[in-house]
Protein backbone atom coordinates (compact mmCIF):
# COMPACT_ATOMS: atom_id res chain seq x y z
CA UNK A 1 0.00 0.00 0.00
CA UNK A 2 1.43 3.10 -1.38
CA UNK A 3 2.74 5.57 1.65
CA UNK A 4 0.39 8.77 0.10
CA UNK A 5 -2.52 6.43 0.36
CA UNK A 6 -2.13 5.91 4.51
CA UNK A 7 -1.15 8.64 5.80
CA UNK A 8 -4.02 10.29 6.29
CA UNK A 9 -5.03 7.97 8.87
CA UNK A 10 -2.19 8.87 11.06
CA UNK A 11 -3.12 9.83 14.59
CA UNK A 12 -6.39 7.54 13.85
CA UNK A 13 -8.32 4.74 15.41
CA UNK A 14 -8.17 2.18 12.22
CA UNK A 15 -9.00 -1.61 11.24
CA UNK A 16 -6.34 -3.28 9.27
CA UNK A 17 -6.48 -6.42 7.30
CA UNK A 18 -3.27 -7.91 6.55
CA UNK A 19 -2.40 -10.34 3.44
CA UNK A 20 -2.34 -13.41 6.03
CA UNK A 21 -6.28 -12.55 6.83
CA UNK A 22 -5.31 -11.23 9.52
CA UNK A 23 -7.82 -8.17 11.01
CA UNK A 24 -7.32 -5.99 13.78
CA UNK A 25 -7.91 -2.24 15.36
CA UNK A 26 -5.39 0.25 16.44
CA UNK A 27 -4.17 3.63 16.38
CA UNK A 28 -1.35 4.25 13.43
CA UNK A 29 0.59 6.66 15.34
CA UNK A 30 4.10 6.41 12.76
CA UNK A 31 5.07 5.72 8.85
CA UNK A 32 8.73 4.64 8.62
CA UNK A 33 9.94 3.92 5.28
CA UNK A 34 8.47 0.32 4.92
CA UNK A 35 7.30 0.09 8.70
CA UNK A 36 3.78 1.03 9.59
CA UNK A 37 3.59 1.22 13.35
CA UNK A 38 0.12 0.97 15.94
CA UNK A 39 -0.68 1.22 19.33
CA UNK A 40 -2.82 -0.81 20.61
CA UNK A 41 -5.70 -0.12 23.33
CA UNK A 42 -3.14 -1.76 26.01
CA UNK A 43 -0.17 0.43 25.19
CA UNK A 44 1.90 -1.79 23.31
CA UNK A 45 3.73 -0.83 20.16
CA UNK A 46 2.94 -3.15 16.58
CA UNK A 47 4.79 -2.51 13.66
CA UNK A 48 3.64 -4.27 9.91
CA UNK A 49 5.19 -3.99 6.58
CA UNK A 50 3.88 -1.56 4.50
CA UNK A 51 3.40 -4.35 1.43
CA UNK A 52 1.42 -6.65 4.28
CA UNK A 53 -1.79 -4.68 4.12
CA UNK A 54 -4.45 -5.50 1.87
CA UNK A 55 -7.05 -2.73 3.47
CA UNK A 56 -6.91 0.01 5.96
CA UNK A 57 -10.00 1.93 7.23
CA UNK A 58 -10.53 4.09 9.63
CA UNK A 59 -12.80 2.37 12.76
CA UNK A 60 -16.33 4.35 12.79
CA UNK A 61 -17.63 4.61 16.49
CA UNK A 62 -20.89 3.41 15.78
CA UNK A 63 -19.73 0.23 14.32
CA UNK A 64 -21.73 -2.67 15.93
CA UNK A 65 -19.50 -5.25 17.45
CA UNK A 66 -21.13 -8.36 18.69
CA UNK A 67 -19.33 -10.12 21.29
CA UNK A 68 -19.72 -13.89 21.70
CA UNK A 69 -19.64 -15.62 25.12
């Protein structure tokens, strides 16, 4: 995914799918060169390769999410 194309969503609560089918939601809080790096809700730091993700949106509050006990 070309650098132009995600930075707008820096700063940004955001789901990202991965090439692996991998989904999940965090904050993009840095672009470096290839390295895309989140934070998630519990502080931690997650980088991903640029050419890893397939889709990146950003997360809309009043997205339903149904929880399965």
């Amino acid at each position: 995914m070309e650098r132009n194309m995600i930075d707008r969503f820096i700063g940004k609560i955001c789901v990202v799918e991965l090439d692996n089918g991998q989904i999940f939601c965090s904050r993009l809080v840095q672009i470096e060169n290839n390295e895309v790096w989140f934070k998630s809700k519990s502080g931690k730091y997650v980088m991903d390769r640029r050419d890893k993700i397939t889709r990146i949106y950003e997360h809309e509050p009043d997205d339903v999410i149904e929880v399965v006990t």
